[in-house]
Protein backbone atom coordinates (compact mmCIF):
# COMPACT_ATOMS: atom_id res chain seq x y z
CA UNK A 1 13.63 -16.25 1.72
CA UNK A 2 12.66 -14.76 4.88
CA UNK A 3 9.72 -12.37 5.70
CA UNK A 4 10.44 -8.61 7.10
CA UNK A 5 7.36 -8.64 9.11
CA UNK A 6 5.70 -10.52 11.65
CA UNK A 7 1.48 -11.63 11.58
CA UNK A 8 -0.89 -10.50 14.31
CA UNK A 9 -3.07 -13.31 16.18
CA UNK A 10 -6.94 -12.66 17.46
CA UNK A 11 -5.62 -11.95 20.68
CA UNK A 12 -3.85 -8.59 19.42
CA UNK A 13 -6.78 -8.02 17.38
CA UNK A 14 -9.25 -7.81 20.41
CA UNK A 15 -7.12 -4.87 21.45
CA UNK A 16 -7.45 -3.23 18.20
CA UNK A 17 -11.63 -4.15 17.66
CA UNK A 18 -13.64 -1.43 16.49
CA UNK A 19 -16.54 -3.39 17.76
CA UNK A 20 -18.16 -2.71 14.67
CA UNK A 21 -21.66 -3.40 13.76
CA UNK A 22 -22.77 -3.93 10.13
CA UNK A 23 -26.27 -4.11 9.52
CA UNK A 24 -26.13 -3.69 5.19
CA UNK A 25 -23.71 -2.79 2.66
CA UNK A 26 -23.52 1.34 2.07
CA UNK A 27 -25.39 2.09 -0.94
CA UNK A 28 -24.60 5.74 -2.07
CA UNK A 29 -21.24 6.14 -3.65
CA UNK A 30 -19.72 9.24 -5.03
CA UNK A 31 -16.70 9.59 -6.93
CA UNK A 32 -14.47 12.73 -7.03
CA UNK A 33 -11.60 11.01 -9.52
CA UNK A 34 -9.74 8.35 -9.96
CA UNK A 35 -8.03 7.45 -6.82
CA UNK A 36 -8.97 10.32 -4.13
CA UNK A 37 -11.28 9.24 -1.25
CA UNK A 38 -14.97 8.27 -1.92
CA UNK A 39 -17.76 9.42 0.26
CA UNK A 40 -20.38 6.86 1.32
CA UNK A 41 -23.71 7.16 3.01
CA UNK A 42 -23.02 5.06 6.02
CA UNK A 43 -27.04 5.11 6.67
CA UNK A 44 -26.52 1.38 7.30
CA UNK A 45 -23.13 1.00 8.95
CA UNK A 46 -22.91 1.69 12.74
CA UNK A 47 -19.82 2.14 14.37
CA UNK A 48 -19.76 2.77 17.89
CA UNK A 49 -15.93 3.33 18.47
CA UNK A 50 -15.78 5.83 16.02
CA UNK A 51 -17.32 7.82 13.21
CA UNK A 52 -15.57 8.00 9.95
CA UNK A 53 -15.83 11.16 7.82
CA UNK A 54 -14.71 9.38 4.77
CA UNK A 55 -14.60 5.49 3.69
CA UNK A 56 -14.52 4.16 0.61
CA UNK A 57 -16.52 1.23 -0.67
CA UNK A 58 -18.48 -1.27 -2.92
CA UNK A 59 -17.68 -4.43 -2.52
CA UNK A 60 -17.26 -6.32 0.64
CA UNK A 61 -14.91 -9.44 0.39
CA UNK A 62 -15.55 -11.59 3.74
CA UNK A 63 -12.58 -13.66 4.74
CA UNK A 64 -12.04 -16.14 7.78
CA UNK A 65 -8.47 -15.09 8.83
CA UNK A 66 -8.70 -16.59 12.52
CA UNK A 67 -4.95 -17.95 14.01
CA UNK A 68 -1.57 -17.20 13.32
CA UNK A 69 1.29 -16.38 15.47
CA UNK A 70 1.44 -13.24 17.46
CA UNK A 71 3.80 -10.36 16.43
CA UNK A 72 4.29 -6.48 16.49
CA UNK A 73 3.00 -4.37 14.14
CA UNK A 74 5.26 -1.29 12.41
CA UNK A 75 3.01 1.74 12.14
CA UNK A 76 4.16 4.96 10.65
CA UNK A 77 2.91 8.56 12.51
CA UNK A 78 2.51 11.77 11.69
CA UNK A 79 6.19 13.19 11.47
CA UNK A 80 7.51 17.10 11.45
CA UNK A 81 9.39 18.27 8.13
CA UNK A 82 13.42 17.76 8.13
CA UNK A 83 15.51 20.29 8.59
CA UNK A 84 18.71 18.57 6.30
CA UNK A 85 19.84 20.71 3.93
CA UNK A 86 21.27 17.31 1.91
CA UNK A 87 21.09 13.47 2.73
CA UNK A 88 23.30 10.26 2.01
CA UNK A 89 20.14 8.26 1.91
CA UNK A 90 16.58 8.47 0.81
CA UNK A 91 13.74 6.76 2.29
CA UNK A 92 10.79 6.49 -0.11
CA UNK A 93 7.58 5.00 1.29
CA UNK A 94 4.80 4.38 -1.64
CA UNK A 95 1.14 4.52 -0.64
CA UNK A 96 -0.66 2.68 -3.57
CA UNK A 97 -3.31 0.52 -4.73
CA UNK A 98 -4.20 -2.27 -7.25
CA UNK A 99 -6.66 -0.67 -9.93
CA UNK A 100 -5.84 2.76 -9.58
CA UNK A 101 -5.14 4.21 -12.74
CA UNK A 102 -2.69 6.88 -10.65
CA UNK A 103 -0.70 4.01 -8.91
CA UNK A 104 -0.28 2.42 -12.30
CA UNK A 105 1.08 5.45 -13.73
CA UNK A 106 3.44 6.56 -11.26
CA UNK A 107 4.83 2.64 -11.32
CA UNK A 108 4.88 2.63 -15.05
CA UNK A 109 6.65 6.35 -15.60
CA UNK A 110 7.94 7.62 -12.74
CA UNK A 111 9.50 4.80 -10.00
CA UNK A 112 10.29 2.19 -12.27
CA UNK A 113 12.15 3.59 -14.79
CA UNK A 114 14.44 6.30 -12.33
CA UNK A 115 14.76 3.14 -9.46
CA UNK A 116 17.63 1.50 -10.46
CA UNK A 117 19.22 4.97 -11.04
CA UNK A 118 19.01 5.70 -7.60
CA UNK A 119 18.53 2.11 -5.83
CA UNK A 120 22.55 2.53 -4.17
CA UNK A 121 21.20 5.35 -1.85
CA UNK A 122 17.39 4.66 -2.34
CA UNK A 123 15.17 2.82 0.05
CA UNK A 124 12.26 1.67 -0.92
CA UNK A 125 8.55 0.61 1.53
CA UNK A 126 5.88 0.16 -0.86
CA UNK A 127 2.23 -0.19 1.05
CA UNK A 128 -0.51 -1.76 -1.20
CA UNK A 129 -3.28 0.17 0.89
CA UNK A 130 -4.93 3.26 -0.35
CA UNK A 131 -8.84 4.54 -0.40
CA UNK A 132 -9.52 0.92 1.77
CA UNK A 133 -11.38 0.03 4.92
CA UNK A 134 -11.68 -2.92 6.83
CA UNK A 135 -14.11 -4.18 8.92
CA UNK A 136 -14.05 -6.57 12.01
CA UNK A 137 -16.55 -8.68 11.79
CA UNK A 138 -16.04 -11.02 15.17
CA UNK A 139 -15.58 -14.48 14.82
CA UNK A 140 -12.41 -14.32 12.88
CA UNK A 141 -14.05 -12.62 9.79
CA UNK A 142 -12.96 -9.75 8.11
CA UNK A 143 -14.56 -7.61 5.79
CA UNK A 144 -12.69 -4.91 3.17
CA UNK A 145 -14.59 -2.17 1.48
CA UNK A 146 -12.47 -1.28 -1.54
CA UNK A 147 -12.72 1.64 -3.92
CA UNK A 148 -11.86 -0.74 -7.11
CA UNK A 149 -13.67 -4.22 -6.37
CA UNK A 150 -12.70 -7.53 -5.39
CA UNK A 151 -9.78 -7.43 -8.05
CA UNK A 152 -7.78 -4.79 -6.31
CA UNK A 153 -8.75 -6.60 -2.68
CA UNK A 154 -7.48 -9.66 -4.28
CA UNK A 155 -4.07 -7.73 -5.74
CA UNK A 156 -3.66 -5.75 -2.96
CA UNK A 157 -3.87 -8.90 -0.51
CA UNK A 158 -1.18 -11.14 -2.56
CA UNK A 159 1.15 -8.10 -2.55
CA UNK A 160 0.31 -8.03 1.23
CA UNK A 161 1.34 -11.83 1.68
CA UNK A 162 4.62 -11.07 -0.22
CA UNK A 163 5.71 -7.76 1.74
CA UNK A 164 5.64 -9.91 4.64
CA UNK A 165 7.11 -13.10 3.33
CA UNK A 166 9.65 -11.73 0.81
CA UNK A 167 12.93 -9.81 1.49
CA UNK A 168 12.47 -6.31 0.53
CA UNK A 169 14.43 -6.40 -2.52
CA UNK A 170 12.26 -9.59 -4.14
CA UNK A 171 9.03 -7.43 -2.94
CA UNK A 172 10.57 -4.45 -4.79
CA UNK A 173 11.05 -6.43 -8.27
CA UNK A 174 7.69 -8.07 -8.02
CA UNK A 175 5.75 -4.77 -7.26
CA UNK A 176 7.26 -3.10 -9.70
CA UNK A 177 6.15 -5.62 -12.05
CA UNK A 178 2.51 -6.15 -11.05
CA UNK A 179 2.34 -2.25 -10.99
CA UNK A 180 4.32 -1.37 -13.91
CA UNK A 181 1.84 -2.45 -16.95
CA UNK A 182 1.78 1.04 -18.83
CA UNK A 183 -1.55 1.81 -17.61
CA UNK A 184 -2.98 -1.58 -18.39
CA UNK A 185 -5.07 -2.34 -14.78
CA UNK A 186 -5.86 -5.86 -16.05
CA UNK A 187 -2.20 -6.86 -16.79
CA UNK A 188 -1.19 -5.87 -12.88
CA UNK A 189 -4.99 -8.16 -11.59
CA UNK A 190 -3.50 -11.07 -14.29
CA UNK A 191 0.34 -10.48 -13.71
CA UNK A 192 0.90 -12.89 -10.25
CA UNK A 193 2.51 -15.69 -11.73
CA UNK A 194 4.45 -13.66 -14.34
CA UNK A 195 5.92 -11.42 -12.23
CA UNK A 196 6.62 -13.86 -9.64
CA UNK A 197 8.39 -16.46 -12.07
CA UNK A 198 10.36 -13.41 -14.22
CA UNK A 199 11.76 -12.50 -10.65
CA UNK A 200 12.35 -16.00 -9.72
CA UNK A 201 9.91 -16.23 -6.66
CA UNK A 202 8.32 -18.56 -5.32
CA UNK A 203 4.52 -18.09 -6.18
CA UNK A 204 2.84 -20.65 -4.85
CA UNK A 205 4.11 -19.94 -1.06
CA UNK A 206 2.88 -16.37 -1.44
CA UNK A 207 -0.51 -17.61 -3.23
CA UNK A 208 -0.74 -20.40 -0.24
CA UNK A 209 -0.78 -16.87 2.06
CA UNK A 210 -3.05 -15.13 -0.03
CA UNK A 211 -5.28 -17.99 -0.26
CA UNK A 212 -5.34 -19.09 3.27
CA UNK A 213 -6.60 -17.50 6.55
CA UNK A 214 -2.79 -14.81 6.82
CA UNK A 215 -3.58 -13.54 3.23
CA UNK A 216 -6.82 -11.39 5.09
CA UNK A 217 -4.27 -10.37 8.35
CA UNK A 218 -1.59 -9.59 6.25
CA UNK A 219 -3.97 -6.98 4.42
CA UNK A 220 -5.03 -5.72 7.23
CA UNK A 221 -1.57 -4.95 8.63
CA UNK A 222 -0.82 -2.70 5.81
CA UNK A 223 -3.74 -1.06 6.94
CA UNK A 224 -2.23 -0.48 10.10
CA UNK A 225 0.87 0.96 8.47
CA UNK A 226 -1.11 3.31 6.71
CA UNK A 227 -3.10 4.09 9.53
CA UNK A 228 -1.58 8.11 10.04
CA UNK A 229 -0.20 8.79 6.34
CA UNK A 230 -3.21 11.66 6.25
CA UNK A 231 -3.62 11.45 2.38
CA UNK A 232 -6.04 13.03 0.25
CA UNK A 233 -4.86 11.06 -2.76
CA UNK A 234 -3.61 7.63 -3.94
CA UNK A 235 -0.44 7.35 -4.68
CA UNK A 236 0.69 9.18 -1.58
CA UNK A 237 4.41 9.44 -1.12
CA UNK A 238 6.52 9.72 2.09
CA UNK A 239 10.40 11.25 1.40
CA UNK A 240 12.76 10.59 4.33
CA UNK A 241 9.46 10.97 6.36
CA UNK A 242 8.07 13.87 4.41
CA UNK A 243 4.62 14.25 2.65
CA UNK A 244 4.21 17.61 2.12
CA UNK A 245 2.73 19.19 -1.06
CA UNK A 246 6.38 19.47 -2.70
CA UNK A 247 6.92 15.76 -2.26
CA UNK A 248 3.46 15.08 -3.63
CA UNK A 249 3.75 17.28 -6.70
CA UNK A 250 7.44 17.09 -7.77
CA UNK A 251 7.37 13.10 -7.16
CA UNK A 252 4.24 12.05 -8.74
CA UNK A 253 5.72 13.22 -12.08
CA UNK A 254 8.60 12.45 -13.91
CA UNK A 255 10.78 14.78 -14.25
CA UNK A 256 9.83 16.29 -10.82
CA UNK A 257 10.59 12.80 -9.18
CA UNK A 258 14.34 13.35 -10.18
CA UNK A 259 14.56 16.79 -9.53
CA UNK A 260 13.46 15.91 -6.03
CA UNK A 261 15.66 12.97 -5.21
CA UNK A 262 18.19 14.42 -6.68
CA UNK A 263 18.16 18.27 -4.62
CA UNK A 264 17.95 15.84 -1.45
CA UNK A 265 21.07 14.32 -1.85
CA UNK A 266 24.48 15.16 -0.61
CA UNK A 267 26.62 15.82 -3.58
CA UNK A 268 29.18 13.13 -3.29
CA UNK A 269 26.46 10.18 -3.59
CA UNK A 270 24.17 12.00 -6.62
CA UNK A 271 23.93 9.57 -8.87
CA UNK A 272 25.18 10.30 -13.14
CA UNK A 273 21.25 10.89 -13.83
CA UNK A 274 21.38 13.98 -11.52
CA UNK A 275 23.89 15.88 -13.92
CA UNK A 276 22.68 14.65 -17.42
C-alpha cells in the first residue's frame, strides 16, 4: 500500500521553528469539559515567536524524530461558507483525538454507523489532532503537550504513521475501529493490533513508523493540517469546507448528522437512508 502524504526533513522544519524556549513543564491546568481547550499558566514556557492564548497540556512526551525525506505539507485555511444550494459530493474532514470521550462518541454513534450509507458520495479526512501542542525542542527533539496523556500522544501518533502510509480507504477502516469502542477509551489505547489485523493491515510497518524517528514528524504534520481549523471543541467537523455552528451541531449528533448530509446532496445521488 502506498502513503497519501509525504514526511518533512529538519531542513523544512528550520523554516517552520518557533525557536521555542522551555525552561519547566506548565503547572496550572484548568479544565472546562471534556474535550474543549485547556488553559495553562505558561509562567515557565517562553516563546519568543509567539504568544499562545490557549495550549493544552500535562504531559510532555520527548521524541528524537531527526531525518527523513523532504516533502510538502497539505494545510487546510480558513475558507468562506458555500453558496450550493445541493452537491454530488461531500467532503467530511474529522478533527479528533485519542481519549476524548466526544471523539469516541461521535465514532461510535454518529460516523460509523451512517458511513457506509453514504461512503459512494462521501469523502472522508480524518485528523488525529485536537486540544495538542508541540514543541521544537532543537536538536531533532520534539516535545507534545497533550490534553489526555501519553496514551492519546501514543494513539494519536500511530494513527498519524498510518494516515500517511495507508491509502485512505485502509486509514478509514482502521480509524473507525480504534475510535469506534462505544465509549470505551481503553479499547481505542489497546485496539492497534486488532484493528489493524480485522482490516488486514499491515501493523508492524505502521508500528515500525510509530516507533521510529517519522512516528514524532508524522504527528506533527497533522498538526500542521490543523493549524487554521479555529475550533473551540474536539471533535470539530469541516463539511465541503464548512465549520460553521450548523455543521457543528447537526453533525455531532445522530440524527442531525443525516439530516445534514442528506439536505446537502443533490437529489439524484441521496442515498435510501435519506427517505426512510
Amino acid at each position: 500500500m502506498f502513503g497519501r502524504k509525504t514526511r518533512l526533513n529538519k531542513s523544512f522544519w528550520t523554516k517552520f521553528r518557533m525557536n521555542t524556549l522551555l525552561l519547566g513543564y506548565p503547572r496550572e491546568i484548568k479544565q472546562t469539559s471534556n474535550c474543549v481547550i485547556l488553559k495553562v499558566n505558561l509562567a515557565q514556557i517562553i516563546l519568543p515567536a509567539m504568544m499562545f492564548s490557549c495550549v493544552v497540556a500535562a504531559l510532555l512526551v520527548f521524541l528524537d524524530i531527526s531525518g527523513s525525506s523532504g516533502a510538502d505539507v497539505i494545510k487546510k485555511g480558513p475558507f468562506k461558507l458555500g453558496n450550493e444550494t445541493c452537491a454530488y459530493n461531500l467532503e467530511l474532514t474529522v478533527f479528533f483525538e485519542a481519549g476524548c470521550p466526544d471523539s469516541n462518541h461521535f465514532f461510535s454513534s454518529v460516523l460509523r454507523p451512517q458511513y457506509q450509507s453514504f461512503s459512494p458520495v462521501l469523502s472522508l479526512d480524518l485528523i488525529p489532532w485536537g486540544n495538542a501542542k508541540s514543541f521544537n525542542l532543537g536538536y531533532g527533539q520534539y516535545a507534545f503537550a497533550s490534553q489526555h496523556g501519553m496514551q492519546e500522544v501514543r494513539s494519536n501518533m500511530f494513527m498519524a504513521c498510518a494516515y500517511n502510509l495507508l491509502t485512505n480507504e485502509a486509514y478509514v477502516d482502521l480509524v473507525t475501529c480504534m475510535m469506534g469502542t462505544g465509549g470505551s477509551i481503553q479499547a481505542t489505547y489497546d485496539s492497534w493490533l486488532y484493528c489493524s489485523t480485522v482490516n488486514r493491515i499491515d501493523y508492524d510497518m505502521i508500528y515500525s513508523c510509530y516507533s521510529g524517528e517519522d512516528g514524532g514528524i508524522d504527528l506533527v504534520n497533522m498538526e500542521l493540517m490543523a493549524e487554521f481549523n479555529r475550533h473551540t471543541f474536539i471533535p470539530w467537523l469541516e463539511l465541503n469546507k464548512n465549520s460553521n455552528s450548523t455543521v457543528q451541531s447537526m453533525g455531532l449528533d445522530p440524527s442531525g448528522f443525516v439530516q445534514l448530509l442528506c439536505a446537502e446532496l443533490c437529489e439524484p445521488v441521496r442515498p435510501s437512508i435519506c427517505t426512510q
